[in-house]
PDB file of N, CA and C in Angstrom:
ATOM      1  N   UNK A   1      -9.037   0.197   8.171  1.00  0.00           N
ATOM      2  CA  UNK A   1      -8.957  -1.081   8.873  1.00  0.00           C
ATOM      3  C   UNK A   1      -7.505  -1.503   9.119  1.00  0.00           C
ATOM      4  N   UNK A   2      -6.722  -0.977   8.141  1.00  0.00           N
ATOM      5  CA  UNK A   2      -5.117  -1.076   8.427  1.00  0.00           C
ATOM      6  C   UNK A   2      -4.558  -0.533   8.994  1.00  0.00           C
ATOM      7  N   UNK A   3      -4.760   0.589   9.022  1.00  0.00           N
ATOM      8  CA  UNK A   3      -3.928   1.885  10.087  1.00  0.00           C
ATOM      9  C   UNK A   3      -3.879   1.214  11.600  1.00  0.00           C
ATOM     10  N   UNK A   4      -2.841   1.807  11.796  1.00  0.00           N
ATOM     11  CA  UNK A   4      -2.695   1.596  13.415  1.00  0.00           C
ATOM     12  C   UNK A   4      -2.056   2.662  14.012  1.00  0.00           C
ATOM     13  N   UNK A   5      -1.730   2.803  15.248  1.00  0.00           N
ATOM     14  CA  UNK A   5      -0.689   3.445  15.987  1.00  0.00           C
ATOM     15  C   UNK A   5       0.711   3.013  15.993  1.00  0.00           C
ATOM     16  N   UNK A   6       1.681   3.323  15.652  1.00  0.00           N
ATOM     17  CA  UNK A   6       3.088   2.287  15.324  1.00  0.00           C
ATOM     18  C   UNK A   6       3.402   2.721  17.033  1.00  0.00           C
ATOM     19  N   UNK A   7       3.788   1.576  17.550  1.00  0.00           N
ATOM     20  CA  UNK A   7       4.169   1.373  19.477  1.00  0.00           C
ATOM     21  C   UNK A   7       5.630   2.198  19.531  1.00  0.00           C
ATOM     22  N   UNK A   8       6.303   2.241  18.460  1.00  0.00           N
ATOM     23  CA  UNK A   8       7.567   2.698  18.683  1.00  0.00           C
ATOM     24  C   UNK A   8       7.257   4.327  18.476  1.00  0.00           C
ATOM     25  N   UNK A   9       6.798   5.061  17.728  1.00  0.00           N
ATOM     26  CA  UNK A   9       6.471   6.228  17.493  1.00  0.00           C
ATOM     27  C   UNK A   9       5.514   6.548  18.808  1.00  0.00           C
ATOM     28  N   UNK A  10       4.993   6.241  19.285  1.00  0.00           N
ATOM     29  CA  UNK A  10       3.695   6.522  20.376  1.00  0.00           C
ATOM     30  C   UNK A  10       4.384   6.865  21.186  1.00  0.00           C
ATOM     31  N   UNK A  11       5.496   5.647  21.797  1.00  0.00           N
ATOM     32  CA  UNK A  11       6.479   5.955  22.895  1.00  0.00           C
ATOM     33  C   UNK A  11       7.313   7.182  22.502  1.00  0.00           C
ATOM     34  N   UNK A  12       7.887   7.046  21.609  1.00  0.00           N
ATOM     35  CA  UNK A  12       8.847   8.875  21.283  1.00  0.00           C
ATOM     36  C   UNK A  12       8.277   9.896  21.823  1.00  0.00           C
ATOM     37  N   UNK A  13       6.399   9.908  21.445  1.00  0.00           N
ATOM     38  CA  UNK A  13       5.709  11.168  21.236  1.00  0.00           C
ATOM     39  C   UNK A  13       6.013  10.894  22.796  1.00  0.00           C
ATOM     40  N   UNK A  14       5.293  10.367  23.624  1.00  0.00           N
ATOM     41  CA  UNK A  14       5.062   9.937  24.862  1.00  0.00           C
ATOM     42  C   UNK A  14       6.303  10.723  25.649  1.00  0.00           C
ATOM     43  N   UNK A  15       7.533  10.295  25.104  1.00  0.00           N
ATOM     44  CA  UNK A  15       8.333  10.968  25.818  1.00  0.00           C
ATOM     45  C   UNK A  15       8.892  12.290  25.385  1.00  0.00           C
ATOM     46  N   UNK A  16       8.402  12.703  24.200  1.00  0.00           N
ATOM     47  CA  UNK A  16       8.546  13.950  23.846  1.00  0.00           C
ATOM     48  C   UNK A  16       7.710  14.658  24.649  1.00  0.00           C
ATOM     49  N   UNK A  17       6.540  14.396  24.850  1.00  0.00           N
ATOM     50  CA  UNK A  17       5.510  15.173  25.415  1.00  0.00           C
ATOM     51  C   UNK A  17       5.705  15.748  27.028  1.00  0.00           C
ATOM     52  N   UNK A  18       6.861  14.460  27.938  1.00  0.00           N
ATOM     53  CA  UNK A  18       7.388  14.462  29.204  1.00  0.00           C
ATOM     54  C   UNK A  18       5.582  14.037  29.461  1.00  0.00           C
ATOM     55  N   UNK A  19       5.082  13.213  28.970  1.00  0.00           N
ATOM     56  CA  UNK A  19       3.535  12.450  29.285  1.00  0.00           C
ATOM     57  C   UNK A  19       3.158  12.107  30.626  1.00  0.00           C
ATOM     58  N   UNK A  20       2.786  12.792  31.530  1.00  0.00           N
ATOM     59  CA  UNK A  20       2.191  12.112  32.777  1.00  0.00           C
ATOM     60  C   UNK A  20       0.450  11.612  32.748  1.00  0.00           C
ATOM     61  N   UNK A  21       0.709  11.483  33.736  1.00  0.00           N
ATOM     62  CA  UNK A  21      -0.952  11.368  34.170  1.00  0.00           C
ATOM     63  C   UNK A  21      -2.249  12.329  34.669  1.00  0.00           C
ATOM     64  N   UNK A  22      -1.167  13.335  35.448  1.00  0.00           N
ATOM     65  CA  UNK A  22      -2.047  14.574  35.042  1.00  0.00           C
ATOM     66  C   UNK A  22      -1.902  15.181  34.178  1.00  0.00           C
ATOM     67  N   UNK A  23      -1.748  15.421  33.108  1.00  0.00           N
ATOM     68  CA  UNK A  23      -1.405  15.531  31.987  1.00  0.00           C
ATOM     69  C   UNK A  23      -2.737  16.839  31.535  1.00  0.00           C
ATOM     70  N   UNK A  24      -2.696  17.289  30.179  1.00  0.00           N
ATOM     71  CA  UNK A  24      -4.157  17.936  29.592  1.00  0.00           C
ATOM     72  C   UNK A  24      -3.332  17.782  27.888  1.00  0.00           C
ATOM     73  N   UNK A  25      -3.934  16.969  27.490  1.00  0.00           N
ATOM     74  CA  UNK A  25      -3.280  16.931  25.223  1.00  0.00           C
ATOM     75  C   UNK A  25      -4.136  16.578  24.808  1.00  0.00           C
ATOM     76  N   UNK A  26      -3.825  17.471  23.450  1.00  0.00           N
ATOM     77  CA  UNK A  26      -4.469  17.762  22.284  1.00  0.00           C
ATOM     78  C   UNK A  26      -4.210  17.011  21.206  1.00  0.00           C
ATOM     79  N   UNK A  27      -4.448  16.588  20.353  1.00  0.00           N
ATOM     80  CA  UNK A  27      -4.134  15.621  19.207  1.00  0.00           C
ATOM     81  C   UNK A  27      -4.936  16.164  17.951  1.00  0.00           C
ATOM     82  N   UNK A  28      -4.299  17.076  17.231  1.00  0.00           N
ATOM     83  CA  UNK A  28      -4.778  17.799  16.522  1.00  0.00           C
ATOM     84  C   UNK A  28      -4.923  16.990  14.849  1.00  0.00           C
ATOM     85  N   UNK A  29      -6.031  16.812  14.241  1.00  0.00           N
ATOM     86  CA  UNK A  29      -6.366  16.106  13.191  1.00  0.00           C
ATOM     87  C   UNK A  29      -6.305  14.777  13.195  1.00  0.00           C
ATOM     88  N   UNK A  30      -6.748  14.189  14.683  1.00  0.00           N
ATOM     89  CA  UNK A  30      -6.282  12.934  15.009  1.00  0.00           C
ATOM     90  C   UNK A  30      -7.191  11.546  13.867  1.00  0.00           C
ATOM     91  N   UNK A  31      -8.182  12.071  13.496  1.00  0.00           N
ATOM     92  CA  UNK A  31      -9.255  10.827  12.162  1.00  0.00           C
ATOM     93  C   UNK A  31      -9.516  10.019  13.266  1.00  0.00           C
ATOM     94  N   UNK A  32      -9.633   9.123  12.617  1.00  0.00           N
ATOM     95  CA  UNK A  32     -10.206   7.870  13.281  1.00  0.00           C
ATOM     96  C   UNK A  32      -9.806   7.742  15.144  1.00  0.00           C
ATOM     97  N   UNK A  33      -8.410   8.368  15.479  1.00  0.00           N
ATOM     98  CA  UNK A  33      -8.216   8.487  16.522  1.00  0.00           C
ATOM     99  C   UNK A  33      -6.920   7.326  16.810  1.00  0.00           C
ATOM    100  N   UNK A  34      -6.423   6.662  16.032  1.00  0.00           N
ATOM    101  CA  UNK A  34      -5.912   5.743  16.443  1.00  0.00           C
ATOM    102  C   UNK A  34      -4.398   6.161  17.521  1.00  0.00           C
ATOM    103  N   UNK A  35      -3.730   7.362  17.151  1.00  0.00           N
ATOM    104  CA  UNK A  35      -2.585   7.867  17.947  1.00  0.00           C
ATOM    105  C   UNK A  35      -3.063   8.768  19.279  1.00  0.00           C
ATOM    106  N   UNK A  36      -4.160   9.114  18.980  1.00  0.00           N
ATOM    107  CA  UNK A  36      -5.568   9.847  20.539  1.00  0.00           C
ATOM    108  C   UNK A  36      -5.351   8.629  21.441  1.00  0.00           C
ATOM    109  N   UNK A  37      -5.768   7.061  20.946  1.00  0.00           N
ATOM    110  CA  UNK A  37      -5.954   6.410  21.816  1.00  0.00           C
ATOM    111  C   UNK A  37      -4.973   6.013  22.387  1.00  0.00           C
ATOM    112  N   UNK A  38      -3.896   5.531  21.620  1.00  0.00           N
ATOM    113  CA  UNK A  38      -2.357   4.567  22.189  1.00  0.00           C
ATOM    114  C   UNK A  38      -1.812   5.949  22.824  1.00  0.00           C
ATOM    115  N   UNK A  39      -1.795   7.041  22.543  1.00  0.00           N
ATOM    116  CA  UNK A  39      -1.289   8.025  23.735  1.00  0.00           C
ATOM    117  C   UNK A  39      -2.287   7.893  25.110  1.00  0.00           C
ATOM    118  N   UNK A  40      -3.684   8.140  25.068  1.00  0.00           N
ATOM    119  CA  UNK A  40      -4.373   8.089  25.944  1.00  0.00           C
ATOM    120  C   UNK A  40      -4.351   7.152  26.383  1.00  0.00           C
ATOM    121  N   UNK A  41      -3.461   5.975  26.279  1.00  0.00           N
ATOM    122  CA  UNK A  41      -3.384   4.723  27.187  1.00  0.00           C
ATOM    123  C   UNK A  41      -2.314   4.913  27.997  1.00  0.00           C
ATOM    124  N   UNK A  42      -1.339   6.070  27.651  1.00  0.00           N
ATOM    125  CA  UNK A  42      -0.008   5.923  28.618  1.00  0.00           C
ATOM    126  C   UNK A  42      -0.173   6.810  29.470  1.00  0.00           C
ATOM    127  N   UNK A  43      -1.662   7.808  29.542  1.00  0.00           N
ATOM    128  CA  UNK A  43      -1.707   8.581  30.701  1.00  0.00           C
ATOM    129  C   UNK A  43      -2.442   9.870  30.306  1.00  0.00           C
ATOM    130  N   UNK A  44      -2.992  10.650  31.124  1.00  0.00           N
ATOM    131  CA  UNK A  44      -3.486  12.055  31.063  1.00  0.00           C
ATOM    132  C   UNK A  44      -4.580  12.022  30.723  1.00  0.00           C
ATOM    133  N   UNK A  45      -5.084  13.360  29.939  1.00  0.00           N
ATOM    134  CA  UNK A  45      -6.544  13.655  29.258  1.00  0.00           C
ATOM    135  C   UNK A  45      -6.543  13.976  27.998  1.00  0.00           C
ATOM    136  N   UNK A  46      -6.963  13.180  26.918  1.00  0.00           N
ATOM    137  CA  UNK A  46      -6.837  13.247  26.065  1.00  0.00           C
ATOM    138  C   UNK A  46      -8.044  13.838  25.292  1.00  0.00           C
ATOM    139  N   UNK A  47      -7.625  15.005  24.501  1.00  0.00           N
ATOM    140  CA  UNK A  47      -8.927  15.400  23.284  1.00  0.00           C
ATOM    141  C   UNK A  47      -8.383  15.017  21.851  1.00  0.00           C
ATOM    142  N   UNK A  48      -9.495  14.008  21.234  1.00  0.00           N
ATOM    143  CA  UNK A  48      -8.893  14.337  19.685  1.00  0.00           C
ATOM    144  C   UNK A  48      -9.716  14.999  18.972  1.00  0.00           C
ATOM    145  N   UNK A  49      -9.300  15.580  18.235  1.00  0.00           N
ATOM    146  CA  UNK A  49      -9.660  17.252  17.304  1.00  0.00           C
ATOM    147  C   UNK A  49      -9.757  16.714  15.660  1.00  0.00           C
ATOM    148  N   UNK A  50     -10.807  16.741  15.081  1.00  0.00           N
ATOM    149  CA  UNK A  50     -10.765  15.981  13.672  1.00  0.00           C
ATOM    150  C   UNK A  50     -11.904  17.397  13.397  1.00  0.00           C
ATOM    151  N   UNK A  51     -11.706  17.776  12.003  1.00  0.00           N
ATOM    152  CA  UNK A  51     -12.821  18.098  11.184  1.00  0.00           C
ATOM    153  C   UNK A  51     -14.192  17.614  10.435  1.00  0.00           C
ATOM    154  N   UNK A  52     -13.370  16.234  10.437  1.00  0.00           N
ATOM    155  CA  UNK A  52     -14.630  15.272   9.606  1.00  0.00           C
ATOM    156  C   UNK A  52     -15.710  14.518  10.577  1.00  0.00           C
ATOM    157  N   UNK A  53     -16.494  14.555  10.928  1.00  0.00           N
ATOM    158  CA  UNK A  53     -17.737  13.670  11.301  1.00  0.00           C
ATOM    159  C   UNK A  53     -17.365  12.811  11.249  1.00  0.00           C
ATOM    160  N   UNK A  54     -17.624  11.705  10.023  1.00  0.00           N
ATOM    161  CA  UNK A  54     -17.321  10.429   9.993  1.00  0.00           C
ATOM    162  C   UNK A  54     -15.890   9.846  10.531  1.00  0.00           C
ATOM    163  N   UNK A  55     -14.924  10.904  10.698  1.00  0.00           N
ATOM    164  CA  UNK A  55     -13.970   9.950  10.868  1.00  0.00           C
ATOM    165  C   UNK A  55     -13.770  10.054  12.246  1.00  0.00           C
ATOM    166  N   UNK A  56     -14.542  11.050  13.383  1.00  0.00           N
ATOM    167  CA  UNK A  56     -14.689  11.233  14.454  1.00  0.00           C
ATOM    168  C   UNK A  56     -16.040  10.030  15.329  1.00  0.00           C
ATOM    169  N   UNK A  57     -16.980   9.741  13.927  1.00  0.00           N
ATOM    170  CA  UNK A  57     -17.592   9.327  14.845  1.00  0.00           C
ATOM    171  C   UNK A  57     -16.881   6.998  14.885  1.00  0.00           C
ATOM    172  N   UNK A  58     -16.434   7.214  13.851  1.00  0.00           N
ATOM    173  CA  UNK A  58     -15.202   5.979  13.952  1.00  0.00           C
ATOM    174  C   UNK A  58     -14.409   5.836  15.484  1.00  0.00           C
ATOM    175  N   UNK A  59     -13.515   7.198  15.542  1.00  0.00           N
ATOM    176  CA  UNK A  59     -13.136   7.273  17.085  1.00  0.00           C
ATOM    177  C   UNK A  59     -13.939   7.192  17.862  1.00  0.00           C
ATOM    178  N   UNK A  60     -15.102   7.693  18.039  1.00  0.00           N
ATOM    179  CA  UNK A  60     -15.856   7.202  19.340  1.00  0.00           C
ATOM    180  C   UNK A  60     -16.423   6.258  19.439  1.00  0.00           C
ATOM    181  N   UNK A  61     -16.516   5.419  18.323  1.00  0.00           N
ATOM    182  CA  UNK A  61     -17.105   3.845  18.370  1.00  0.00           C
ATOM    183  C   UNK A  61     -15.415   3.153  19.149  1.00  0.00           C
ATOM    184  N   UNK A  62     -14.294   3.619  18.772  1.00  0.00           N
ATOM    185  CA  UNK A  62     -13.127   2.484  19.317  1.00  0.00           C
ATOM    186  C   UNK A  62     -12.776   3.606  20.832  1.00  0.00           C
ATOM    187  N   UNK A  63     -13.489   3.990  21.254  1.00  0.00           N
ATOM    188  CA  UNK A  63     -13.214   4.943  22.423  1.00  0.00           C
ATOM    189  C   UNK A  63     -13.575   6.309  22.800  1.00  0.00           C
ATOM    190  N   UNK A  64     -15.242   5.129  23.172  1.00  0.00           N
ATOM    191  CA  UNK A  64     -16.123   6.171  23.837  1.00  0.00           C
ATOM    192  C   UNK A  64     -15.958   6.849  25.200  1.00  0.00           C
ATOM    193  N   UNK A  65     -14.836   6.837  26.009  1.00  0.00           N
ATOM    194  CA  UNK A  65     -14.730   7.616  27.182  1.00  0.00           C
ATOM    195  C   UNK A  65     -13.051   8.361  26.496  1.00  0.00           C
ATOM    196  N   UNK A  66     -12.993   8.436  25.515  1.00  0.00           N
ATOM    197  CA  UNK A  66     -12.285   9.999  25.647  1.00  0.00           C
ATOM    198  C   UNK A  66     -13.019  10.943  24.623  1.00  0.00           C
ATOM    199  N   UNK A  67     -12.489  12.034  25.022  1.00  0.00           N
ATOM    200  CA  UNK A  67     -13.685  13.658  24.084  1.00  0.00           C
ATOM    201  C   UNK A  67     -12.567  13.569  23.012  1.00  0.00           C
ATOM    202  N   UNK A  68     -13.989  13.850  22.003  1.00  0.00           N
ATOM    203  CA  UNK A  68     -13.744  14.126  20.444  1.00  0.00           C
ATOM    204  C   UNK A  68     -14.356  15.246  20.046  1.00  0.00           C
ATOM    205  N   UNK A  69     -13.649  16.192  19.415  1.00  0.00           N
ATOM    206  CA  UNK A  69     -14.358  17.551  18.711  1.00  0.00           C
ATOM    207  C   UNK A  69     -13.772  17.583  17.512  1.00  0.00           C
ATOM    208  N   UNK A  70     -15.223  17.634  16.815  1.00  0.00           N
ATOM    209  CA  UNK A  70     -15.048  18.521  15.889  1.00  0.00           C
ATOM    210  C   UNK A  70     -15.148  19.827  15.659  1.00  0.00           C
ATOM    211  N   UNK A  71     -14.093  20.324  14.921  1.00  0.00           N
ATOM    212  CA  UNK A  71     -13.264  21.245  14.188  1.00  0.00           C
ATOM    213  C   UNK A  71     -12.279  21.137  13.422  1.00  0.00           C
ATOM    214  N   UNK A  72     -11.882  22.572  13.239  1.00  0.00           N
ATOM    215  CA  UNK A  72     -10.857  22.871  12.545  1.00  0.00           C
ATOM    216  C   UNK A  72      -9.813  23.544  13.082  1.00  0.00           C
ATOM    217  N   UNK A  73      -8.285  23.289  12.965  1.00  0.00           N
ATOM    218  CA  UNK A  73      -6.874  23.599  13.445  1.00  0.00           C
ATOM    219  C   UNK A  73      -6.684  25.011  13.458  1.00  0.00           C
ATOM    220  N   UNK A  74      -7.652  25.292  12.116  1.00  0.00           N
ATOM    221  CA  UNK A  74      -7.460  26.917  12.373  1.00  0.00           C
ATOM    222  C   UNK A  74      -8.122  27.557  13.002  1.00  0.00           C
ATOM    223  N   UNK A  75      -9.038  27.409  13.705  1.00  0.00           N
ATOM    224  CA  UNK A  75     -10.021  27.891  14.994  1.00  0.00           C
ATOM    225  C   UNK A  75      -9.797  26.404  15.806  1.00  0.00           C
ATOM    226  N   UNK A  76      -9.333  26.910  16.705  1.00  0.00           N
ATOM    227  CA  UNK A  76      -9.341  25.356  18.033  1.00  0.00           C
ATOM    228  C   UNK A  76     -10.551  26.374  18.968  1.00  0.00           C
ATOM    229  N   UNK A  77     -11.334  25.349  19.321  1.00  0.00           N
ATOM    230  CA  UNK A  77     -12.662  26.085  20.321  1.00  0.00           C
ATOM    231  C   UNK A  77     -12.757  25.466  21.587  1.00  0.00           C
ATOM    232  N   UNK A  78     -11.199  26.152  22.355  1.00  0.00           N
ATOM    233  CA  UNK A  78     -10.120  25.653  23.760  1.00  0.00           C
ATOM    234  C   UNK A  78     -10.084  27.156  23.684  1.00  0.00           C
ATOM    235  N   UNK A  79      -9.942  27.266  25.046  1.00  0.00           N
ATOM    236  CA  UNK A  79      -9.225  28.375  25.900  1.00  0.00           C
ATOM    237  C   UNK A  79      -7.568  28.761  25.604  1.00  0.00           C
ATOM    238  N   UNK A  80      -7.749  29.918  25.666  1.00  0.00           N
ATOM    239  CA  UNK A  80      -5.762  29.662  25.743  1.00  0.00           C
ATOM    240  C   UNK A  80      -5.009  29.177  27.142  1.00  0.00           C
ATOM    241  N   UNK A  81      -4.068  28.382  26.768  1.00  0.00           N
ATOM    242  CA  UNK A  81      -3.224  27.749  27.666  1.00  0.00           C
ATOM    243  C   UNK A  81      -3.883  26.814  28.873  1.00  0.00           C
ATOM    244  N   UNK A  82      -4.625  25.574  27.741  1.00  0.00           N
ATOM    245  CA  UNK A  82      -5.172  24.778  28.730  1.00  0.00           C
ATOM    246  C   UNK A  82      -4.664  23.553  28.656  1.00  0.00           C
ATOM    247  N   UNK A  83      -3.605  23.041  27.389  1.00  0.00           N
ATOM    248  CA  UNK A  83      -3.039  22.019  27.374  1.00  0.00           C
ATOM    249  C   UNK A  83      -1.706  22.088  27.481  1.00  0.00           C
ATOM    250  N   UNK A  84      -1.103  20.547  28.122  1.00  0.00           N
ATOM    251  CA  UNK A  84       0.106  20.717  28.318  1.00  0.00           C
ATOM    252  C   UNK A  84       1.219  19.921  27.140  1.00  0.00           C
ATOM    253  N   UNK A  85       0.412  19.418  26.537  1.00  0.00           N
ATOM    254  CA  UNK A  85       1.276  19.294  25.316  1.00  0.00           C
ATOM    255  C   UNK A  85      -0.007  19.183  23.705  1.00  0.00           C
ATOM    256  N   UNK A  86       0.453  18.516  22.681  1.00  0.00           N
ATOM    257  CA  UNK A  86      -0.512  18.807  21.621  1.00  0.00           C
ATOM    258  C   UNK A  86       0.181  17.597  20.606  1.00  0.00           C
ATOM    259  N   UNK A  87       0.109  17.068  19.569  1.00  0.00           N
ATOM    260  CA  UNK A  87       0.014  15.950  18.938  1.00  0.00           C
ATOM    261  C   UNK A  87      -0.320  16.335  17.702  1.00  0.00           C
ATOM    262  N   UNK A  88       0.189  16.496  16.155  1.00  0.00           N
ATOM    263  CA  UNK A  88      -0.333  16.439  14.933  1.00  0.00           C
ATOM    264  C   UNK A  88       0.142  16.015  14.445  1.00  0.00           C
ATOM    265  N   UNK A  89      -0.427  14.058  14.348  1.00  0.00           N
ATOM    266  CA  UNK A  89       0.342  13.291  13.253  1.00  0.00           C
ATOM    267  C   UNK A  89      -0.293  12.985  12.044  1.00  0.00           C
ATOM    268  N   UNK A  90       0.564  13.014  10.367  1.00  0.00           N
ATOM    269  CA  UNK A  90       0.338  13.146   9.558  1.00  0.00           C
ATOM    270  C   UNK A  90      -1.151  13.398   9.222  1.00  0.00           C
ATOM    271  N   UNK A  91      -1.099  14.779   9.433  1.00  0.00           N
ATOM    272  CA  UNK A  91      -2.775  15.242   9.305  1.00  0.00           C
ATOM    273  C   UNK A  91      -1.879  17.065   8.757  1.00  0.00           C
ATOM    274  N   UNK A  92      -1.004  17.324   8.824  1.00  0.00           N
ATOM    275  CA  UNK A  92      -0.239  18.789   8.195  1.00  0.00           C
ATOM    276  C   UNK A  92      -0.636  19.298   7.291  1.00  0.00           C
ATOM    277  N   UNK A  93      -0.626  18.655   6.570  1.00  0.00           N
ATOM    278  CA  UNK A  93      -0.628  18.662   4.647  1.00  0.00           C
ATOM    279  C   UNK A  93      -2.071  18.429   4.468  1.00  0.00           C
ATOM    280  N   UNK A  94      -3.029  18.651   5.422  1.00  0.00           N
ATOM    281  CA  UNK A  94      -4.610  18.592   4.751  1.00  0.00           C
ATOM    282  C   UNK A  94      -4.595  19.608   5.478  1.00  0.00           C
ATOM    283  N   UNK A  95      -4.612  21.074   5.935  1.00  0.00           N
ATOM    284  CA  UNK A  95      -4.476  22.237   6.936  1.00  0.00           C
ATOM    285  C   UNK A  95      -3.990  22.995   5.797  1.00  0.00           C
ATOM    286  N   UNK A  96      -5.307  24.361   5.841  1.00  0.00           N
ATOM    287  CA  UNK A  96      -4.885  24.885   4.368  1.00  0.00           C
ATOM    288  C   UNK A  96      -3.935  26.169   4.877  1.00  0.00           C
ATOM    289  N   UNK A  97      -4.189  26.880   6.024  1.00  0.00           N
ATOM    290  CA  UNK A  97      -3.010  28.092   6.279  1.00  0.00           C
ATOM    291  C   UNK A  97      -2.136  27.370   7.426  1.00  0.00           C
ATOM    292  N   UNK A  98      -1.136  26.924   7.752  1.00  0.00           N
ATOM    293  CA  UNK A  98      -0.350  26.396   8.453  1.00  0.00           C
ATOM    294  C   UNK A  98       0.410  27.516   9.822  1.00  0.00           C
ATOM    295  N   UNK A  99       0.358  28.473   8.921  1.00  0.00           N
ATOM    296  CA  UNK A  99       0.867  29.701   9.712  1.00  0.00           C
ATOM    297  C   UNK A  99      -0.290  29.794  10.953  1.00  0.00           C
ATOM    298  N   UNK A 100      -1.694  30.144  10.791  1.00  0.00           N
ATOM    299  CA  UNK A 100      -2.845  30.269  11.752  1.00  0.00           C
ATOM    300  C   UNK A 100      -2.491  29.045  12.161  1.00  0.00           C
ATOM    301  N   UNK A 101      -2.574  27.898  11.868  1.00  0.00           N
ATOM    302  CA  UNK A 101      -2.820  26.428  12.684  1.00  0.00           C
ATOM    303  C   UNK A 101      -1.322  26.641  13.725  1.00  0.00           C
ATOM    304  N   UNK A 102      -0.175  26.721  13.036  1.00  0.00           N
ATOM    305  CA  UNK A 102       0.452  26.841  14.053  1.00  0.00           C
ATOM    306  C   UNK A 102       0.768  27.883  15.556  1.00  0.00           C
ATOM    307  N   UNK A 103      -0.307  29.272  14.866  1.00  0.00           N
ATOM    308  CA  UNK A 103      -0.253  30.256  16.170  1.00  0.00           C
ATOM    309  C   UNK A 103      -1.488  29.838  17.097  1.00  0.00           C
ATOM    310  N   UNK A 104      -2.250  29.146  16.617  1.00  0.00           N
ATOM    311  CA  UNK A 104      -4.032  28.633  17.591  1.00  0.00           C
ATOM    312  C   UNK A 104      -3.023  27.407  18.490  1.00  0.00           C
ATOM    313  N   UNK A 105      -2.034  26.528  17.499  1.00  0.00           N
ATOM    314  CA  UNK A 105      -1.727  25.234  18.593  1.00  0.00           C
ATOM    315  C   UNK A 105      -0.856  25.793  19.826  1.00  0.00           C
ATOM    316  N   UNK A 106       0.107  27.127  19.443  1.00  0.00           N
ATOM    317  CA  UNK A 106       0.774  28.128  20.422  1.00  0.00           C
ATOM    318  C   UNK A 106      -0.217  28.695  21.486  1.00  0.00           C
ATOM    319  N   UNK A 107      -1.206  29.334  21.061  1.00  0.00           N
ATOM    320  CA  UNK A 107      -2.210  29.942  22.273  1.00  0.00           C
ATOM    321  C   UNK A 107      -2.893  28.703  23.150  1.00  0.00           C
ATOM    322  N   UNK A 108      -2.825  27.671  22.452  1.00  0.00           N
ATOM    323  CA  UNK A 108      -4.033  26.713  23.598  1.00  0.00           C
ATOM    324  C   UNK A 108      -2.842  26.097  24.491  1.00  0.00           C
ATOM    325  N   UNK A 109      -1.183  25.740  24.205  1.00  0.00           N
ATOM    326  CA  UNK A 109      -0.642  25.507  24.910  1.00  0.00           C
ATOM    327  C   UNK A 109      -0.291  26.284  26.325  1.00  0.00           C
ATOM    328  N   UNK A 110      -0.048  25.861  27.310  1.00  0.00           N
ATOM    329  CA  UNK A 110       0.498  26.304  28.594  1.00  0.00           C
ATOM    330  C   UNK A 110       1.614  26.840  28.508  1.00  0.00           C
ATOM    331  N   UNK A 111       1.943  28.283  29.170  1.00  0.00           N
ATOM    332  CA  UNK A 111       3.421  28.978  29.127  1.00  0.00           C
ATOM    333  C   UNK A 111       4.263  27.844  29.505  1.00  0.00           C
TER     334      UNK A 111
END
């Protein structure tokens, strides 16, 4: 009920990401969704990617028109190179091989 999206961090990612509107991102272990959504407000197509049920079906009660999947980081069940950027905030440190999570978030990105 406390968590939020911090506005100053959103914007960084935002412009880290070079964020448009046609856009295609991933938000990998996003929970409840709260950094899925404040990105998906500044533009593009947003997926958030959670393992847990419950904390996915939280996100789709605060934002039922963007896609939520469940899974896991170490199998993403995306095509390779369909997004143009990707998102994993403090969700690292619950991801038990980091090495796989980080070569699956490499293949689904765009050359």
């Amino acid at each position: 009920m406390t968590r939020r999206a911090d506005a100053g961090l959103s914007d960084m990612l935002a412009a880290a990401l070079a964020q448009s509107s046609q856009g295609h991102y991933l938000d990998i272990g996003g929970g409840t969704g709260n950094y899925t959504i404040a990105l998906a407000a500044k533009g593009g197509d947003w997926v958030g990617l959670d393992p847990a049920a419950a904390m996915l079906a939280r996100a789709r009660a605060k934002a039922p028109s963007l896609s939520w999947v469940e899974a896991r980081a170490e199998a993403l069940p995306f095509a390779s190179g369909i997004f143009d950027g990707l998102t994993c905030i403090l969700a690292l440190h619950h991801m038990a091989d980091t090495a796989v999570v980080f070569r699956e978030m490499a293949r689904v990105m765009r050359a």
